[in-house]
N, C-alpha and C. Protein backbone atom coordinates (compact mmCIF):
# COMPACT_ATOMS: atom_id res chain seq x y z
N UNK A 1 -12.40 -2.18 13.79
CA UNK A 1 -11.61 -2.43 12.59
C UNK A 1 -11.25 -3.92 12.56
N UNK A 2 -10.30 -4.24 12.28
CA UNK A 2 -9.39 -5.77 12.18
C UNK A 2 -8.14 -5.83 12.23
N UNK A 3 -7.78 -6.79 11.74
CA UNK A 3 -6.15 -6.85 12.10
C UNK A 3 -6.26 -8.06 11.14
N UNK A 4 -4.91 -8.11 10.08
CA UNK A 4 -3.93 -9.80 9.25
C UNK A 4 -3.33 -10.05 9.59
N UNK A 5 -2.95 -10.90 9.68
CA UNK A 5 -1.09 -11.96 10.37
C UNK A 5 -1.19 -12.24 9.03
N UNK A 6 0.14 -12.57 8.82
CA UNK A 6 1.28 -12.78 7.98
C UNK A 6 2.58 -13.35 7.80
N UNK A 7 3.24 -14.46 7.73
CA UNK A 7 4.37 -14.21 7.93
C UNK A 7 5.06 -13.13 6.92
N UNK A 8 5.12 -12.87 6.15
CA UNK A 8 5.91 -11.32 5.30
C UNK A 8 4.71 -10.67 4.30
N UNK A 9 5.05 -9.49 4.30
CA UNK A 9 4.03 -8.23 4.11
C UNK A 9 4.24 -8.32 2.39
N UNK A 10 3.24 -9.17 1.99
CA UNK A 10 3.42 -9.12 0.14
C UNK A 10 1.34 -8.66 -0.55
N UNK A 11 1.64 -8.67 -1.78
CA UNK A 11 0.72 -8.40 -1.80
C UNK A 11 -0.95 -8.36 -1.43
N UNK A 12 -1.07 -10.06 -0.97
CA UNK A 12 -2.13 -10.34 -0.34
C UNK A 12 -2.34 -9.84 0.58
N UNK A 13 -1.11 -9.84 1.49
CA UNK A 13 -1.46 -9.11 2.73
C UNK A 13 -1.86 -7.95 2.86
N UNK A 14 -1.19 -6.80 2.19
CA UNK A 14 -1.92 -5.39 1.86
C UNK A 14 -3.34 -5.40 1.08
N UNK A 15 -3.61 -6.26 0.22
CA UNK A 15 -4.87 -6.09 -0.47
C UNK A 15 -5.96 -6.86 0.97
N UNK A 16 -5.77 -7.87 1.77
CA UNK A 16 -6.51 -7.96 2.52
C UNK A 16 -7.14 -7.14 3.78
N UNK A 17 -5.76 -6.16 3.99
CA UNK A 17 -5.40 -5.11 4.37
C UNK A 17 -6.91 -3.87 4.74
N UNK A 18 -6.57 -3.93 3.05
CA UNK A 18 -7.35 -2.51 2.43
C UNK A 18 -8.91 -3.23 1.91
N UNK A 19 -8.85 -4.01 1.88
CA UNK A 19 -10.43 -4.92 1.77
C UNK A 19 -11.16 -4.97 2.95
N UNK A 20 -10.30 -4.97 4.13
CA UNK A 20 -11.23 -4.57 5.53
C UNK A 20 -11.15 -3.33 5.68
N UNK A 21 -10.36 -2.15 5.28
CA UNK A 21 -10.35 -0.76 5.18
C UNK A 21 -12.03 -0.36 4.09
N UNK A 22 -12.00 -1.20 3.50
CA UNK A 22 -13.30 -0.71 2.42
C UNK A 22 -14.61 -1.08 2.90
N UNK A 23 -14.68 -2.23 3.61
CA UNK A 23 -15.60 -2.63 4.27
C UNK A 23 -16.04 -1.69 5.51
N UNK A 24 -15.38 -1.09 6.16
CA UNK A 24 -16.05 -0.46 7.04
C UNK A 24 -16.96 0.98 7.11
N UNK A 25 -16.71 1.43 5.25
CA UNK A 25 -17.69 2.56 5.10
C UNK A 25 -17.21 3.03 3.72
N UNK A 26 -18.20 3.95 3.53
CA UNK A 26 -17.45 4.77 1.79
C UNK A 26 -16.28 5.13 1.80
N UNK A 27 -15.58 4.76 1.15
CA UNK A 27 -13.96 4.63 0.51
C UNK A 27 -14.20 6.24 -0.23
N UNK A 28 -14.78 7.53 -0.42
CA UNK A 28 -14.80 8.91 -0.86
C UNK A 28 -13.81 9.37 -0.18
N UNK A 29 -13.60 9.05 1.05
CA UNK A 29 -13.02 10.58 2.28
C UNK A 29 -11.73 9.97 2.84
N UNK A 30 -11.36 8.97 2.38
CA UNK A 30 -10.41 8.02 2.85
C UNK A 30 -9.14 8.76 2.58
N UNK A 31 -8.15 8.59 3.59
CA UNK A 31 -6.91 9.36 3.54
C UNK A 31 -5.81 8.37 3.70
N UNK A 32 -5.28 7.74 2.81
CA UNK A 32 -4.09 6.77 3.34
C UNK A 32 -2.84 7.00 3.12
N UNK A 33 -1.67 6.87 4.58
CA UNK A 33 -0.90 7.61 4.67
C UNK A 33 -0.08 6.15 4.91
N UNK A 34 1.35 6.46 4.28
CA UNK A 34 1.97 4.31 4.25
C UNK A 34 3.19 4.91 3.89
N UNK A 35 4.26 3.53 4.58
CA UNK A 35 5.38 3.73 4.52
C UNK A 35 5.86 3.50 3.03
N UNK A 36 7.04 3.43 2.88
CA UNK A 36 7.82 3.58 1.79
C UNK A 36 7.38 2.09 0.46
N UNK A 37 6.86 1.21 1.35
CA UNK A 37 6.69 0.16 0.18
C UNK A 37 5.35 0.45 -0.90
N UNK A 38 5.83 0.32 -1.96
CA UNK A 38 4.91 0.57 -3.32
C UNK A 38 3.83 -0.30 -3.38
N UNK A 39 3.60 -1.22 -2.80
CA UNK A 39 2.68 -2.26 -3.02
C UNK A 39 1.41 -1.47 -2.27
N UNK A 40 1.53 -0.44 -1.26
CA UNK A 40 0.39 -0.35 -0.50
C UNK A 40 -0.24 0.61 -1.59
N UNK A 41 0.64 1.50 -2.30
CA UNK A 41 -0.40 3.02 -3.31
C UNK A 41 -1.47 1.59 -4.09
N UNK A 42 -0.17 0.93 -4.81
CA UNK A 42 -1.03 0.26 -5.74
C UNK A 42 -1.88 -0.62 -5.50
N UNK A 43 -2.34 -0.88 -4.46
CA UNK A 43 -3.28 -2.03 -3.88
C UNK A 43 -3.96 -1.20 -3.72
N UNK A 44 -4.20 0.11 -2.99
CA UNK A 44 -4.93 1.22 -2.95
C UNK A 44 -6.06 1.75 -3.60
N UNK A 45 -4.93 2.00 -4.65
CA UNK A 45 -6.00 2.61 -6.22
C UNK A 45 -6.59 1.62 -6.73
N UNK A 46 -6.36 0.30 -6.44
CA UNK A 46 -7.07 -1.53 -7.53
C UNK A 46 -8.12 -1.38 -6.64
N UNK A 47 -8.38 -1.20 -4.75
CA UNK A 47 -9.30 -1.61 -4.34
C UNK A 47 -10.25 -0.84 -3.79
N UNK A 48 -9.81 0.54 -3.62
CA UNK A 48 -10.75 1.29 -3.89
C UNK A 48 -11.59 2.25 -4.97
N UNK A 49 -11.34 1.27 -5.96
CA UNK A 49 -12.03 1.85 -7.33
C UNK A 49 -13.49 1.60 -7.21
N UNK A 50 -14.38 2.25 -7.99
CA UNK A 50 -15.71 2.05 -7.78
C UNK A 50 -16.40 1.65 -9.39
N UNK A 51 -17.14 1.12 -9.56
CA UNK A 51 -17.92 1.07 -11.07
C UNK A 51 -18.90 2.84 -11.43
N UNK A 52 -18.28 2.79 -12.80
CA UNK A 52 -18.41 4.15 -13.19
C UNK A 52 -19.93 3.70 -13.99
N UNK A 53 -20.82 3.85 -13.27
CA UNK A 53 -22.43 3.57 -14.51
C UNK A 53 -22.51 4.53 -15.35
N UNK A 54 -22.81 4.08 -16.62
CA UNK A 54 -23.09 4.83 -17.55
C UNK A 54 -24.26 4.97 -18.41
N UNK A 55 -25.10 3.82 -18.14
CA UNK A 55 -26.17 2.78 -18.69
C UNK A 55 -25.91 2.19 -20.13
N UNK A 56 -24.91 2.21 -20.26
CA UNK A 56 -24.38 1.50 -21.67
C UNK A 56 -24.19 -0.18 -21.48
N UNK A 57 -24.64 -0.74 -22.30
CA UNK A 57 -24.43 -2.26 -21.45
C UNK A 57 -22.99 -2.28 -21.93
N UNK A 58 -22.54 -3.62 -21.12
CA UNK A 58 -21.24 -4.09 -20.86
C UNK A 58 -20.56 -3.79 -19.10
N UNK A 59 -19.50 -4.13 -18.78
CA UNK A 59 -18.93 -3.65 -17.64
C UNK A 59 -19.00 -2.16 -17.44
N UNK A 60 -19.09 -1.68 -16.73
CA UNK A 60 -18.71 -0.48 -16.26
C UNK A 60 -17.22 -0.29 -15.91
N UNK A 61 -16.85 1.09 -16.48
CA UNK A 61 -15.56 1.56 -16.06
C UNK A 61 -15.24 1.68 -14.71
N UNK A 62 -14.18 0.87 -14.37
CA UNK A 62 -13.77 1.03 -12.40
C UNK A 62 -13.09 2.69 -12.55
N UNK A 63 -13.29 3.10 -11.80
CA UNK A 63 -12.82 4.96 -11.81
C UNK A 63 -12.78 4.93 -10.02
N UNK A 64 -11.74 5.51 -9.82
CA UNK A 64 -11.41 6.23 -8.28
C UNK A 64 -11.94 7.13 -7.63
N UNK A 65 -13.03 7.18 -6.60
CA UNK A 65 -13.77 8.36 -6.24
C UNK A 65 -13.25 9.64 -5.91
N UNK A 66 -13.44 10.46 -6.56
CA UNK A 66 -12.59 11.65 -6.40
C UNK A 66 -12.03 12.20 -4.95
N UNK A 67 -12.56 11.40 -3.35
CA UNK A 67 -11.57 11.97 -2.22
C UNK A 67 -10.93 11.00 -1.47
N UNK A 68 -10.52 9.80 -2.50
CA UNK A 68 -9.71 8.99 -2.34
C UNK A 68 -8.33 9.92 -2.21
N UNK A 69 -7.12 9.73 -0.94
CA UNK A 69 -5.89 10.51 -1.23
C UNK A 69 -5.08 9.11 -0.78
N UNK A 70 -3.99 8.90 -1.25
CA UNK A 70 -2.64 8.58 -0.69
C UNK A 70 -1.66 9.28 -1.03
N UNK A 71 -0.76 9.16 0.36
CA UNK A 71 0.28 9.72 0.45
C UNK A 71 1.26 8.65 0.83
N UNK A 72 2.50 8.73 0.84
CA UNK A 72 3.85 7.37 0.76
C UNK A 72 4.87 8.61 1.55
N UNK A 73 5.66 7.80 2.75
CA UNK A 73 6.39 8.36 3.21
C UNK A 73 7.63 7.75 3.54
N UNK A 74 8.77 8.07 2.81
CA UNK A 74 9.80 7.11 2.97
C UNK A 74 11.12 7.94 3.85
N UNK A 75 11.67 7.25 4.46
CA UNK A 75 12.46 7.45 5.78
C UNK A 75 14.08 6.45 5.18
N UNK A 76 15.20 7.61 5.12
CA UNK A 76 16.45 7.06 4.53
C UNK A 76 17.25 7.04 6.27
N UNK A 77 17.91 5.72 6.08
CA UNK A 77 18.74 5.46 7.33
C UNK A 77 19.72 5.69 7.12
N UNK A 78 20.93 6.05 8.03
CA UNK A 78 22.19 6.35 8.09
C UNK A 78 22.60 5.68 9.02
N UNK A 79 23.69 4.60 8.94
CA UNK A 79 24.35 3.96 10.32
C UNK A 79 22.83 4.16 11.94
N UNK A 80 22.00 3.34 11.13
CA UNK A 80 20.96 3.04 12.08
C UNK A 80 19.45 4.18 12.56
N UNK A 81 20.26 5.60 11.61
CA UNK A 81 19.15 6.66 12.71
C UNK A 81 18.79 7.60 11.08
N UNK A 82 17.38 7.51 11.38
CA UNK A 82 16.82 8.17 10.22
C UNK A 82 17.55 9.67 9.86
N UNK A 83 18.03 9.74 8.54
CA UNK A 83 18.65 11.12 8.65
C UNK A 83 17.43 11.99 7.43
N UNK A 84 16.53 11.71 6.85
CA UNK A 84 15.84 12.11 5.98
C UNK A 84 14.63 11.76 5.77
N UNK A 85 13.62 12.41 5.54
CA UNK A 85 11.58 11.96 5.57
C UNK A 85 11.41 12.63 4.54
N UNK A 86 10.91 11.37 3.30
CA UNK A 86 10.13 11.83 2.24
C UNK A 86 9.47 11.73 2.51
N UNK A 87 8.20 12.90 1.96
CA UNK A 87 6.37 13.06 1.90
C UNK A 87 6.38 13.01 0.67
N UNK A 88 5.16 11.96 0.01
CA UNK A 88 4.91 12.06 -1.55
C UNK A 88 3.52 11.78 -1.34
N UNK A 89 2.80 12.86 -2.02
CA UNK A 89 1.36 12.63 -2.40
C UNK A 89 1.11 11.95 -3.44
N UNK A 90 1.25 10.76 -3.59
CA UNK A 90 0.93 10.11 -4.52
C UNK A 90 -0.75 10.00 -5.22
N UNK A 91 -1.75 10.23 -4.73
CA UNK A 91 -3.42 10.54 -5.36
C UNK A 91 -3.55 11.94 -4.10
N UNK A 92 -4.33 12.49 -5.26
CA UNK A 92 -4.92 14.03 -4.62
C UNK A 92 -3.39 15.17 -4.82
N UNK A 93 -4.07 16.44 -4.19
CA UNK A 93 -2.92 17.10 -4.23
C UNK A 93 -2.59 17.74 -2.33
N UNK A 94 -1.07 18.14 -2.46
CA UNK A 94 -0.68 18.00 -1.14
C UNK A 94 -1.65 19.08 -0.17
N UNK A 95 -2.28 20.21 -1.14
CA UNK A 95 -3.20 21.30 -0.01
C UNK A 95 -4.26 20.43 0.12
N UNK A 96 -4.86 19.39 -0.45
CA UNK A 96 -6.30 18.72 0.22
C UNK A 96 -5.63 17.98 1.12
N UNK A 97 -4.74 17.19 1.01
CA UNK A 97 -3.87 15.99 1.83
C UNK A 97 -4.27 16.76 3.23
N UNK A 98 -3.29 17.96 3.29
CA UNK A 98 -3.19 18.70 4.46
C UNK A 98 -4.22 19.39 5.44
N UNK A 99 -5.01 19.71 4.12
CA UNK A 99 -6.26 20.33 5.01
C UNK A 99 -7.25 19.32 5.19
N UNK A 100 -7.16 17.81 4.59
CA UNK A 100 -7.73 16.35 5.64
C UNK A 100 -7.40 16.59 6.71
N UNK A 101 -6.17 16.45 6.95
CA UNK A 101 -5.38 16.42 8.41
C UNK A 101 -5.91 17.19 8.62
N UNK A 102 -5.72 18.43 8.83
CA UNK A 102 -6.20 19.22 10.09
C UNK A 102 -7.38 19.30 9.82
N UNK A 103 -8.40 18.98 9.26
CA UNK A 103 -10.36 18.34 9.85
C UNK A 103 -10.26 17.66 10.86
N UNK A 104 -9.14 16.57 10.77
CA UNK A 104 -9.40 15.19 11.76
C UNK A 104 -8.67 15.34 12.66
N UNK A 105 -7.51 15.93 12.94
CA UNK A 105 -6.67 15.77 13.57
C UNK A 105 -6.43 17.28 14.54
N UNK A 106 -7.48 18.47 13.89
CA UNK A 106 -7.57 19.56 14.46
C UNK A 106 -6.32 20.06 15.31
N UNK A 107 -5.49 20.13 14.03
CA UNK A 107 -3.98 20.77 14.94
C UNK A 107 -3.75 21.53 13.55
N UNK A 108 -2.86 22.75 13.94
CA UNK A 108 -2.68 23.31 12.88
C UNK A 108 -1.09 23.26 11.96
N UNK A 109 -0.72 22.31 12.51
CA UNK A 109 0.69 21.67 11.67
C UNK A 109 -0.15 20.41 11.34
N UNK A 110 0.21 20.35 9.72
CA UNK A 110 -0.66 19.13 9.02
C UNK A 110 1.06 18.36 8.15
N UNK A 111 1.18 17.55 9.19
CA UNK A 111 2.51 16.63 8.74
C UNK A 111 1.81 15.60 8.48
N UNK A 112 2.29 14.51 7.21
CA UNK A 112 2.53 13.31 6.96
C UNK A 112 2.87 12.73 7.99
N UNK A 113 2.44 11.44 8.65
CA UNK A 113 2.78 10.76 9.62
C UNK A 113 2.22 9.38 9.11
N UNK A 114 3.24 8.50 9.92
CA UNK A 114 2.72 7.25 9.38
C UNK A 114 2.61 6.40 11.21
N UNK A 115 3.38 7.15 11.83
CA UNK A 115 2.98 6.53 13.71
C UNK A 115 1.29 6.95 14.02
């Protein structure tokens, strides 16, 4: 894979992010699971869009391959110690989300995790 440095996590940094995430194979089966900041869905869906051919001249429509999923998981603090875990499926729906996980992860509790 790779790795960005940064000094603070803004948009470039996530789109450079997910530009070496795309590079390493078809973006179809991709499962991305991210903390609470909004910038990662939407960098997401901009960079893994694909050109929709139609043979009509002009551009082609960018369209999202249908097993593109993200999911966003946000974690509320209380005097220092997480007291609450949102799961939001933000692309796909939460029974494909889940039954990704357990293909890859072959356990039969299919939690959102972002460790």
């Amino acid at each position: 894979m790779g790795g960005i440095v940064s000094e603070s996590r803004d948009r470039e940094l996530i789109r450079c992010v997910l530009m070496r995430v795309r590079e390493c194979g078809p973006v179809s089966k991709v499962l991305l699971v991210t903390d609470g900041l909004a910038s990662y869905a939407k960098q997401a869906l901009h960079v893994f869009r694909e050109p929709l051919r139609t043979g009509k001249r002009g551009r082609p429509r960018l369209v999202l391959p249908g097993g593109v999923m993200v999911a966003r998981i946000k974690k509320r603090y209380q005097r220092r110690r997480v007291v609450e875990v949102v799961r939001k499926v933000v692309r796909g729906t939460e029974a494909a989300v889940h039954s990704r996980i357990e293909q890859t992860q072959r356990s039969a509790v299919a939690l959102l995790n972002t460790a």
